[in-house]
Each structure stands twice: as structure tokens, then as C-alpha cells.
N, C-alpha and C. Protein backbone atom coordinates (compact mmCIF):
# COMPACT_ATOMS: atom_id res chain seq x y z
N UNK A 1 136.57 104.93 149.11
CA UNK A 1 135.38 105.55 149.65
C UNK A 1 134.18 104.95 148.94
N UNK A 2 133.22 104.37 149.78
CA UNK A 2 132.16 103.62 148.86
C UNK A 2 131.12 104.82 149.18
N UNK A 3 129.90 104.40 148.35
CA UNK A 3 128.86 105.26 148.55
C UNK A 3 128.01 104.90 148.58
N UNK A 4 126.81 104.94 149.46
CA UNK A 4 125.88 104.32 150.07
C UNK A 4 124.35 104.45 149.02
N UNK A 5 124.04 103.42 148.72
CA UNK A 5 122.76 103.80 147.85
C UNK A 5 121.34 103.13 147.88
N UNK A 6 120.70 104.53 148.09
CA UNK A 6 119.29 104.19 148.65
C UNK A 6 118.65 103.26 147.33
N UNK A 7 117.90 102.21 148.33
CA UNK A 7 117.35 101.07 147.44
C UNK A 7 116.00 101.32 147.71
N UNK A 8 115.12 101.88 146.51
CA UNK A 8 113.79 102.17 147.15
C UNK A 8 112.79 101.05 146.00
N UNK A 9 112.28 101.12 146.61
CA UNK A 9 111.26 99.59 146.56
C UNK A 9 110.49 100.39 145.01
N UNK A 10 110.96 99.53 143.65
CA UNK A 10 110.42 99.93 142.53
C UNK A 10 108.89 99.71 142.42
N UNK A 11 107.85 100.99 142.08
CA UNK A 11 106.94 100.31 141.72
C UNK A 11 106.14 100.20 140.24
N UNK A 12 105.76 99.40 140.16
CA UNK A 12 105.50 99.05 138.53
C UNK A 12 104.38 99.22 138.06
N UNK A 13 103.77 100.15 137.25
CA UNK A 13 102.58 100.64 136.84
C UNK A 13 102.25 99.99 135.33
N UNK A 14 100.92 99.23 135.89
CA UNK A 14 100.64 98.44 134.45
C UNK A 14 100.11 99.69 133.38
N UNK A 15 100.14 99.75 132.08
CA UNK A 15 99.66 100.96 131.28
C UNK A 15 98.89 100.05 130.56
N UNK A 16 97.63 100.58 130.55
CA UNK A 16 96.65 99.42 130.07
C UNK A 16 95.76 100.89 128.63
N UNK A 17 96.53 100.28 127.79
CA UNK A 17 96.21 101.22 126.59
C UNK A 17 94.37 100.89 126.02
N UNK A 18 93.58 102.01 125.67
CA UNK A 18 92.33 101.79 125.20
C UNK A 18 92.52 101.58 124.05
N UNK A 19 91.76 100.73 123.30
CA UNK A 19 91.63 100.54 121.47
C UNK A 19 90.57 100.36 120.96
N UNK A 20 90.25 100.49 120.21
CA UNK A 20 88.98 100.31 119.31
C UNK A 20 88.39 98.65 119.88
N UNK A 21 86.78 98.58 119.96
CA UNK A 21 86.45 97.42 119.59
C UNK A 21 86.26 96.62 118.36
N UNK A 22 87.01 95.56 118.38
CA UNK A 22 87.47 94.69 116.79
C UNK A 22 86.55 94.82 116.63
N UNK A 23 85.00 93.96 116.54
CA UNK A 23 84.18 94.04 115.76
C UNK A 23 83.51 95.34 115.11
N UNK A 24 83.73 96.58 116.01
CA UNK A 24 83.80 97.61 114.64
C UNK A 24 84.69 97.57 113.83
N UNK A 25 86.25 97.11 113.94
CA UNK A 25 86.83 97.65 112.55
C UNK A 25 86.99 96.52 111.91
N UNK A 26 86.75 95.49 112.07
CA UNK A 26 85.95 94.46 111.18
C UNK A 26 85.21 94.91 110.17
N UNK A 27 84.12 95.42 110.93
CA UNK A 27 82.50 95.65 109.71
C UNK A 27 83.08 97.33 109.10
N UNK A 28 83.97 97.67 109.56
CA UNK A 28 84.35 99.13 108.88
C UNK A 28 85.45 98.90 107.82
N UNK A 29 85.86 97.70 107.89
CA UNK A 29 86.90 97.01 106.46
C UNK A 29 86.24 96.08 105.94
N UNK A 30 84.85 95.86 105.82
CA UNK A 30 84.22 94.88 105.40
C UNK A 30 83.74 95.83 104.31
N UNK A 31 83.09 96.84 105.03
CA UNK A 31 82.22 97.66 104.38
C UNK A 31 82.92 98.51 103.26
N UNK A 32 84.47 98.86 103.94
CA UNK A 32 85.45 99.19 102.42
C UNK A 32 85.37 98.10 101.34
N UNK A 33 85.64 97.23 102.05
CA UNK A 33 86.06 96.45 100.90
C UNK A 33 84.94 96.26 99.92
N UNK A 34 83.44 95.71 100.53
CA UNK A 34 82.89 95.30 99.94
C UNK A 34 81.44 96.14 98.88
N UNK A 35 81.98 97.22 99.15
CA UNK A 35 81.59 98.38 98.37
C UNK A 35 82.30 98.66 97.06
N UNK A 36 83.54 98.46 96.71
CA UNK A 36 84.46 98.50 96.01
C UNK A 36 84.57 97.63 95.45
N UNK A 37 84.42 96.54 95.85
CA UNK A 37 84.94 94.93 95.18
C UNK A 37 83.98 94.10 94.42
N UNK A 38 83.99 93.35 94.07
CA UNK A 38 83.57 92.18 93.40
C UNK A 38 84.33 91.12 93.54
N UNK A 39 84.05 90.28 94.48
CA UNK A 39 84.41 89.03 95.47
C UNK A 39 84.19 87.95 94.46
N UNK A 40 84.47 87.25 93.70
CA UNK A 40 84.35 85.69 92.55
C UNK A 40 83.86 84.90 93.25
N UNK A 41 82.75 83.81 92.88
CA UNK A 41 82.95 83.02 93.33
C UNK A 41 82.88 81.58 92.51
N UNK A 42 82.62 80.23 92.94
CA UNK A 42 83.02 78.83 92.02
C UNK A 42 84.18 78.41 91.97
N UNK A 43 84.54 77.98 90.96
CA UNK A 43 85.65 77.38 90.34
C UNK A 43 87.04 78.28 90.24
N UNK A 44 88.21 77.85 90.73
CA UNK A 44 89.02 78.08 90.50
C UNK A 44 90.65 77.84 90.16
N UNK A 45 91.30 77.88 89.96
CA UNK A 45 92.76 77.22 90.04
C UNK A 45 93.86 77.83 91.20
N UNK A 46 94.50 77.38 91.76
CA UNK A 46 95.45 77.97 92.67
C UNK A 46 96.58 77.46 92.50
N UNK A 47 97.48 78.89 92.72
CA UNK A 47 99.44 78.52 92.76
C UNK A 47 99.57 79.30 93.40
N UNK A 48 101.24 78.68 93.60
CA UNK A 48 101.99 79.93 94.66
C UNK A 48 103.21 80.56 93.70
N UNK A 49 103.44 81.66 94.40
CA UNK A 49 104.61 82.19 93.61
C UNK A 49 105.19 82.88 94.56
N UNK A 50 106.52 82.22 93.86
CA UNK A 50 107.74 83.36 95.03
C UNK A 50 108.77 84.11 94.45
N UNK A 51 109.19 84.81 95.29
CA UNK A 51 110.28 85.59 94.53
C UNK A 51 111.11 86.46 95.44
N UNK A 52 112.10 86.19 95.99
CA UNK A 52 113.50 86.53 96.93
C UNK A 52 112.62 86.10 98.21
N UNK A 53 111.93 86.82 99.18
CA UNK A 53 111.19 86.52 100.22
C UNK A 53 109.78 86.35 100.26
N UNK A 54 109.39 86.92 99.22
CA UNK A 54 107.85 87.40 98.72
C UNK A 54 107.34 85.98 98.43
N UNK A 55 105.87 86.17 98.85
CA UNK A 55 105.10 84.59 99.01
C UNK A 55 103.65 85.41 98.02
N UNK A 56 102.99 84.70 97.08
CA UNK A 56 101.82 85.10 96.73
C UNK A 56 101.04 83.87 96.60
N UNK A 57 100.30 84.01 97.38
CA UNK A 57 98.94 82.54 97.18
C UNK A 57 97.61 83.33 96.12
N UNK A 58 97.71 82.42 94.94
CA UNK A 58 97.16 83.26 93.87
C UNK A 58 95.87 82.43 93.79
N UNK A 59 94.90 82.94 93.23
CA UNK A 59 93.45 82.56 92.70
C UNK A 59 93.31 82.93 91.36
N UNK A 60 92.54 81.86 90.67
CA UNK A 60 92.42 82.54 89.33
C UNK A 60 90.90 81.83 88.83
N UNK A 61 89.80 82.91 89.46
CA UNK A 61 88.56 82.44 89.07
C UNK A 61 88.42 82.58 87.69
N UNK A 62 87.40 81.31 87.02
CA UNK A 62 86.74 81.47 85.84
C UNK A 62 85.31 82.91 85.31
N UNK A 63 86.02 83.85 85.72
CA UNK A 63 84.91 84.77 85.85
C UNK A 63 85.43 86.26 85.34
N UNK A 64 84.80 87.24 85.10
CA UNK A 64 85.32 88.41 85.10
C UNK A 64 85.26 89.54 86.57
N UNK A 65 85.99 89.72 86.78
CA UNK A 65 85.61 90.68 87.73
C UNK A 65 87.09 90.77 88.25
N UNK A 66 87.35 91.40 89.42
CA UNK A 66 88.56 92.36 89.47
C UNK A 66 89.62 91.84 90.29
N UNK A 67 90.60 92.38 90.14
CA UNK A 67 92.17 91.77 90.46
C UNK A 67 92.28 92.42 91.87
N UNK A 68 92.75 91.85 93.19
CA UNK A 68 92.38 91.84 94.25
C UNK A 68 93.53 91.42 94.72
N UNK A 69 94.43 92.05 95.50
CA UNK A 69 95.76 91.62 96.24
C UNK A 69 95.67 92.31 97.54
N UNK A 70 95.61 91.41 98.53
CA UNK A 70 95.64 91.61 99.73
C UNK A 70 93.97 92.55 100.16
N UNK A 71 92.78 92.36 99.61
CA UNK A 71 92.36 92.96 99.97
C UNK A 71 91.94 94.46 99.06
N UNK A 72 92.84 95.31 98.24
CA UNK A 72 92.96 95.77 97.76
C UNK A 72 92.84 95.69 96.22
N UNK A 73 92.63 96.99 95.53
CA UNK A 73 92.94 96.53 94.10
C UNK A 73 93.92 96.87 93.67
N UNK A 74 94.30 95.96 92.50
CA UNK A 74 95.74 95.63 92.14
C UNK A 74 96.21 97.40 91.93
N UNK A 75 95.60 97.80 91.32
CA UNK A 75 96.13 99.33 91.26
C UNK A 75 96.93 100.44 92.19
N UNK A 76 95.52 99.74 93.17
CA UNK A 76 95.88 101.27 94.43
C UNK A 76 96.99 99.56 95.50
N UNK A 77 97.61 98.44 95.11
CA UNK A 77 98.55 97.94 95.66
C UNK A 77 100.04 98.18 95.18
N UNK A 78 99.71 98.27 93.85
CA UNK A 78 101.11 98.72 93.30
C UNK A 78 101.39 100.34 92.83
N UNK A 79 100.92 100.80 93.26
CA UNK A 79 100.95 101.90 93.16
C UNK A 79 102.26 102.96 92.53
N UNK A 80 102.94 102.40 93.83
CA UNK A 80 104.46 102.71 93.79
C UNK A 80 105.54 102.69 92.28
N UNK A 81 105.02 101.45 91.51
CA UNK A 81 105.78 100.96 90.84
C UNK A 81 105.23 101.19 89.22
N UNK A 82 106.07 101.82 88.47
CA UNK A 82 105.08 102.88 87.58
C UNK A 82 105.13 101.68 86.22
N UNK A 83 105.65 100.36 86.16
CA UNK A 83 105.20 99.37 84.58
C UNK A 83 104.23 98.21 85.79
N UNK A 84 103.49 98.68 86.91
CA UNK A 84 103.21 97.49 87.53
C UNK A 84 102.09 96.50 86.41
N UNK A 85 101.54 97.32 85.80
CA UNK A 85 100.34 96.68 85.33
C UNK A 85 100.66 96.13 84.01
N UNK A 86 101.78 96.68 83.26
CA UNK A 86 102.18 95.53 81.86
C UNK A 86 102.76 94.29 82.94
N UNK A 87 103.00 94.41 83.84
CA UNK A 87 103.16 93.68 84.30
C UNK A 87 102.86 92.43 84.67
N UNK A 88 102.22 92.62 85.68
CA UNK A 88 100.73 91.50 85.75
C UNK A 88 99.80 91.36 85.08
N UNK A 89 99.77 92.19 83.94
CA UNK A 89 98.85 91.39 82.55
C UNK A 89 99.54 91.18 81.72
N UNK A 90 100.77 90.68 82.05
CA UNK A 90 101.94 89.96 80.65
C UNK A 90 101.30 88.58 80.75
N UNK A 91 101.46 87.63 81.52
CA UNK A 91 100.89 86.51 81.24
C UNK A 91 99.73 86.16 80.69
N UNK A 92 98.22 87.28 80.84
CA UNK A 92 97.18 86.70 80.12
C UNK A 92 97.32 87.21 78.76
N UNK A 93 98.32 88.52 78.54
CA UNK A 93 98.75 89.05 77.06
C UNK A 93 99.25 87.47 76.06
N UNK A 94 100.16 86.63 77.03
CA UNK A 94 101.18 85.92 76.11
C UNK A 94 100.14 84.76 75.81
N UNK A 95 99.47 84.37 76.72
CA UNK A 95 98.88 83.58 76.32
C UNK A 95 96.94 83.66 76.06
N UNK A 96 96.84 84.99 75.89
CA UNK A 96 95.32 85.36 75.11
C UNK A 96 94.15 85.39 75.84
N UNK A 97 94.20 85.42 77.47
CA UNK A 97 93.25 85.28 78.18
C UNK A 97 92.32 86.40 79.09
N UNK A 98 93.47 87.53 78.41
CA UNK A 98 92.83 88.81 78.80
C UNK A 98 91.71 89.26 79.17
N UNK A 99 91.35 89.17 80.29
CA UNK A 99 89.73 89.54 80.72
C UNK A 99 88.93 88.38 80.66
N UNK A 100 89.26 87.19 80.65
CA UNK A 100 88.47 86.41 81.00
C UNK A 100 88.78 85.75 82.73
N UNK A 101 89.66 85.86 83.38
CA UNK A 101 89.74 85.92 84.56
C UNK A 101 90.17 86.56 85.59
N UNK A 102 88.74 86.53 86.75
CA UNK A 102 89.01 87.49 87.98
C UNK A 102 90.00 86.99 88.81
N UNK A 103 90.95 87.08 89.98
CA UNK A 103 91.90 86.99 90.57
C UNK A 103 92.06 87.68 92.28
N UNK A 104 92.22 86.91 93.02
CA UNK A 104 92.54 87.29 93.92
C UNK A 104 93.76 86.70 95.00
N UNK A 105 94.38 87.41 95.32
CA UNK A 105 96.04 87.20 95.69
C UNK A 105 96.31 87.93 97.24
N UNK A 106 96.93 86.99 98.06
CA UNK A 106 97.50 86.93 99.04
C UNK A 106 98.84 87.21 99.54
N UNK A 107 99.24 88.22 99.39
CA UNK A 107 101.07 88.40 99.33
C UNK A 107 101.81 88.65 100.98
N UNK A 108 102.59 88.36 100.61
CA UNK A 108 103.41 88.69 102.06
C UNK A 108 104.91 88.67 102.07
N UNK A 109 105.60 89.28 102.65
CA UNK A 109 107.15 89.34 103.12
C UNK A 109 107.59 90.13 101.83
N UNK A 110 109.01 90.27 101.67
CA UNK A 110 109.63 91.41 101.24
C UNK A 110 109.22 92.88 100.94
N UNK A 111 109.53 93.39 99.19
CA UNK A 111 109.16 94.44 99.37
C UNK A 111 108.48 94.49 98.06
N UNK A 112 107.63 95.75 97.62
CA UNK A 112 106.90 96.13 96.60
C UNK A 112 107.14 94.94 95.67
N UNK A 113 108.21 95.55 94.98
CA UNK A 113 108.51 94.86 93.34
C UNK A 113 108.77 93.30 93.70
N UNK A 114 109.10 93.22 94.40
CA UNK A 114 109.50 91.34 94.60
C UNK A 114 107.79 90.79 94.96
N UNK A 115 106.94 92.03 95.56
CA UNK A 115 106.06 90.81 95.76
C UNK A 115 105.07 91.26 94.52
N UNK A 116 104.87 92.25 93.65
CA UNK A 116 104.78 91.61 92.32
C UNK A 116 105.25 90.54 91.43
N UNK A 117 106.47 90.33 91.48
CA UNK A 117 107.17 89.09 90.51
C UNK A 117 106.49 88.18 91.36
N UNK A 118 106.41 87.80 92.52
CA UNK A 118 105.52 86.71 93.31
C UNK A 118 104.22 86.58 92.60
N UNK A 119 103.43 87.75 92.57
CA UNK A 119 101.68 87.30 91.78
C UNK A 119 101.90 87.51 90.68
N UNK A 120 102.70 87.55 89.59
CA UNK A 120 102.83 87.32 88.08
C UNK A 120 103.59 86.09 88.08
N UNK A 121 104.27 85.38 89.06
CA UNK A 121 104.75 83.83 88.96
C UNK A 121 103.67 82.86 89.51
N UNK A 122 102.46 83.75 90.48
CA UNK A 122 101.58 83.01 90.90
C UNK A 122 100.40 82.82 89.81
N UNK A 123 100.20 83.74 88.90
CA UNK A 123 99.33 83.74 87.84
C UNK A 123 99.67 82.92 86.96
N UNK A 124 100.85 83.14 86.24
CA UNK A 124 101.73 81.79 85.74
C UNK A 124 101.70 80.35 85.97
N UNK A 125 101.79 80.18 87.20
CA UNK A 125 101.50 78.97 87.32
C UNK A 125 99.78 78.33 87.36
N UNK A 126 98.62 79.48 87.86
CA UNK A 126 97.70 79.05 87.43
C UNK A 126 97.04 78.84 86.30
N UNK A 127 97.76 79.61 85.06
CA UNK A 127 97.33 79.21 83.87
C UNK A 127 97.79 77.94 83.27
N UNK A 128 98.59 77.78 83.86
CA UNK A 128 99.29 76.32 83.59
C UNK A 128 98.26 75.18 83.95
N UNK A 129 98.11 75.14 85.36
CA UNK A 129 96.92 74.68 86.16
C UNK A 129 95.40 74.45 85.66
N UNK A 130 95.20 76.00 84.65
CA UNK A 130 93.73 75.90 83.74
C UNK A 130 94.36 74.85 82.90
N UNK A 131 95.04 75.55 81.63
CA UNK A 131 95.57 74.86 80.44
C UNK A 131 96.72 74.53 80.30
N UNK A 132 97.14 73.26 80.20
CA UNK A 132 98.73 72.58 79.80
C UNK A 132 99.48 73.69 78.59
N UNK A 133 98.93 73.81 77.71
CA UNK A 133 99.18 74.33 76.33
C UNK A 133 99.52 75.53 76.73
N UNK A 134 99.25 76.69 77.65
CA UNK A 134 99.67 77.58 77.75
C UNK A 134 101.66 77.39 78.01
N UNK A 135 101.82 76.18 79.00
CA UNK A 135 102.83 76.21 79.67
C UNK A 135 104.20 77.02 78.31
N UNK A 136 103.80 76.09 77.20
CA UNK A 136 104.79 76.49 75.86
C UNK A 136 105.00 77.60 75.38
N UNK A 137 103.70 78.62 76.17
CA UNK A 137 103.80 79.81 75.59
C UNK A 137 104.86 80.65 76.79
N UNK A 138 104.53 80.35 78.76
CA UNK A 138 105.08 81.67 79.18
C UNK A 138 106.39 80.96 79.86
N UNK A 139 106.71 79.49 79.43
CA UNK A 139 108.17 78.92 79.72
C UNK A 139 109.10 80.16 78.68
N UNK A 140 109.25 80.42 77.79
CA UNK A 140 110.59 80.61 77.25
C UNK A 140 110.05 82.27 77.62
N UNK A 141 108.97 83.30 77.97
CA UNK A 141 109.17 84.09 78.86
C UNK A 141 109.73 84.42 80.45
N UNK A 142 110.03 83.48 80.65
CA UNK A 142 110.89 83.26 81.78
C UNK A 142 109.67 83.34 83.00
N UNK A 143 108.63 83.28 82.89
CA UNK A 143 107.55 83.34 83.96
C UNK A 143 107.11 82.55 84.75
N UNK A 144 107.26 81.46 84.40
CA UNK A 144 106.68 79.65 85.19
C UNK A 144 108.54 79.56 85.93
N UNK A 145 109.16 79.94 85.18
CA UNK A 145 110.84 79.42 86.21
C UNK A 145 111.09 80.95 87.59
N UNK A 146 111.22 79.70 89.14
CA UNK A 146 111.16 81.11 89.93
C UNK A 146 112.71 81.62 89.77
N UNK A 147 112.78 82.75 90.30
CA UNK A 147 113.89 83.49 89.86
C UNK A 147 114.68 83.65 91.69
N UNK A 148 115.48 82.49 91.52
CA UNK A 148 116.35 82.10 92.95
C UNK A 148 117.11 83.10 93.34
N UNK A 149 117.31 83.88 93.15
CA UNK A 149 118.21 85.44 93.28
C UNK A 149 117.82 85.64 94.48
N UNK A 150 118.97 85.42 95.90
CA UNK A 150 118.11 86.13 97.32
C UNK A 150 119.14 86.81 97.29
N UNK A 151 119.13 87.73 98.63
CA UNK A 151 120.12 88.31 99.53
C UNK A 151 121.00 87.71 99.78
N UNK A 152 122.75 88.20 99.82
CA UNK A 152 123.68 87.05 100.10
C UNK A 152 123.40 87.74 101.62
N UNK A 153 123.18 86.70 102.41
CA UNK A 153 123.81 86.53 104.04
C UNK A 153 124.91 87.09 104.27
N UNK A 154 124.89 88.07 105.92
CA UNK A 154 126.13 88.33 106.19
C UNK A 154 126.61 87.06 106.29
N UNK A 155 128.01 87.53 106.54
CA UNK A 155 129.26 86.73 107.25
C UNK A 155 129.82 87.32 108.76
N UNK A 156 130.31 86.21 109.19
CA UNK A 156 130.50 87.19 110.80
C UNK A 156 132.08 87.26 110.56
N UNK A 157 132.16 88.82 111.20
CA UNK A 157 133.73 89.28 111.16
C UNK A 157 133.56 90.36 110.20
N UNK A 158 132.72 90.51 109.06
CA UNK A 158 132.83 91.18 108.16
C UNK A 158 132.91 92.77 108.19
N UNK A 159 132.37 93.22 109.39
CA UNK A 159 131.91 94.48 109.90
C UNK A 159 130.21 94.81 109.45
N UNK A 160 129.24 93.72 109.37
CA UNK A 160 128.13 94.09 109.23
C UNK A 160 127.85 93.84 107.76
N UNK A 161 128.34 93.84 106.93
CA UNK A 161 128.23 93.83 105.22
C UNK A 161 128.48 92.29 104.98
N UNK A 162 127.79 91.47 103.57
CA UNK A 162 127.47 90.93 103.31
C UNK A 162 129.25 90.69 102.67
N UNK A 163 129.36 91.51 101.78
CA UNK A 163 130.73 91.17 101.03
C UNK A 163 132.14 92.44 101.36
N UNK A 164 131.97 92.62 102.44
CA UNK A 164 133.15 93.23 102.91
C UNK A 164 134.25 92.72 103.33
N UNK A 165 135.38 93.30 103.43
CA UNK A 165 136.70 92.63 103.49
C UNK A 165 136.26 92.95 104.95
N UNK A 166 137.66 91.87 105.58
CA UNK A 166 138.13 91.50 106.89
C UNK A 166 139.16 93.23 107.10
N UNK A 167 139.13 93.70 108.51
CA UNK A 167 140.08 94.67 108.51
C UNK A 167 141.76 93.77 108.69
N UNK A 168 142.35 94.88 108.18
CA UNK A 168 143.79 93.60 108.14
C UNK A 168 144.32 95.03 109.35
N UNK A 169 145.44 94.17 109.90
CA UNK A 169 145.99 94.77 111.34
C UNK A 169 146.66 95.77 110.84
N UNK A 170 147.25 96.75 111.86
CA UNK A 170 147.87 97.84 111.63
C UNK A 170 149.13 98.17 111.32
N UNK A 171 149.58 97.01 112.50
CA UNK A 171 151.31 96.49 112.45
C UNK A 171 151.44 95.13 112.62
């Protein structure tokens, strides 16, 4: 017994969503930012730093003024992570440069803590970049070497898990 089925002519309704006009929220994140900030400018050194997926394109002006990641300050970026800040001032600690340079950093991909180790390997390498002589000080801190540690890749067959056994048969 088949059954007969009405074919009715689909019709397709475009949904045309309203949004803000960009150039207001442009000048309404301009105006955050630049109320808050102190933007460097001149001379500077640049590195990158990575760490599992995490990318940081670092700046390291000759100037004082404030630490800047993504836009943000380093504070209200790491928020989450409660040693963030011995953190990213271990390198100007080891090698004595504390407060003499402003910084601003570009991060992207993974998560929190990895893309910190990214801008404390990106700072690292710009002090290197200022001064050779530092290099002796944050090599045997393990800070200038990146730290190759990723995610192991699944495997196919595995049931979804990276290091799971194969199911073995029943009989």
C-alpha cells in the first residue's frame, strides 16, 4: 500500500536580521579603550610566542606605560588565572627591567593559560631582541625555549579518545 504525498511548493523566507551600525561600535570601543589606555608610541622590538595553539604577537616599547593584550589590560585579560601577573613580570624580574617597558600584545587561539605562556615567551624573546646579554639570564629559566607539548590527535577507530583502546570482539 503506497501513500500518496502532497508536494507543496516550499517557500523560503529570507530573515534579514537588524544590527547595529559598525561605525558606532567602532567609536564606542575606541572611546573604551582610549579613555583607559595609554597607546606607546616610537621604537620598538617585536616577537612571537607560542604555546600548544596560542599565538602572541608581542610589542615591547621603550617607554613606560601599560601592558595591553588584545585591547585590554593585562589584568582585567587574565583575570581568571590567580599567579597571572608573577607571571608576566618574571622576565623583566630575571633580567632587571621592571617598569621600564610598555607592551602591547596580540593573542589568539587556545585557551586562558596557554595564551599567557604565549605573551611571557613573546616578551622573552623581545628582550632578547633589545639586549643579547639578557638571553643568559631567561635561557636556563626555561622562557626563550617554546614548550612543544600539544594535544595528542585522535586516532580513528578509537571511539573518539585520543588514547583509548580498540573494542576487542565479543566472541
Amino acid at each position: 500500500m503506497a501513500l500518496k504525498l502532497n508536494k507543496k511548493k516550499k517557500i523560503i523566507k529570507k530573515i534579514v536580521k537588524k544590527s547595529k551600525p559598525v561605525k558606532k561600535l567602532v567609536k564606542r570601543i575606541e572611546s573604551e579603550t582610549s579613555s583607559n589606555l595609554t597607546v606607546p608610541t616610537g621604537k620598538y622590538y617585536e616577537a612571537v610566542g607560542r604555546r600548544k595553539v596560542a599565538t602572541a604577537r608581542v610589542r615591547l616599547y621603550e617607554s613606560e606605560g601599560d601592558f595591553i593584550i588584545n585591547d585590554k589590560l593585562v589584568g582585567k585579560y587574565f583575570d581568571t588565572i590567580s599567579d597571572a601577573k608573577l607571571r608576566y613580570n618574571n622576565p623583566f624580574e630575571l633580567t632587571g627591567t621592571k617598569g621600564k617597558f610598555s607592551v602591547i600584545a596580540k593573542v589568539s587561539g587556545s585557551g586562558s593559560s596557554s595564551q599567557l605562556d604565549a605573551v611571557v615567551h613573546g616578551i622573552a624573546r623581545a628582550l632578547v631582541k633589545y639586549d643579547e646579554s639578557f638571553r643568559l639570564l631567561l635561557k636556563p629559566a626555561g622562557l626563550i625555549t617554546r614548550d612543544d607539548r600539544m594535544k595528542e590527535t585522535r586516532k580513528i577507530g578509537m571511539g573518539g579518545k585520543a588514547r583509548r583502546k580498540r573494542q576487542s570482539p565479543k566472541r
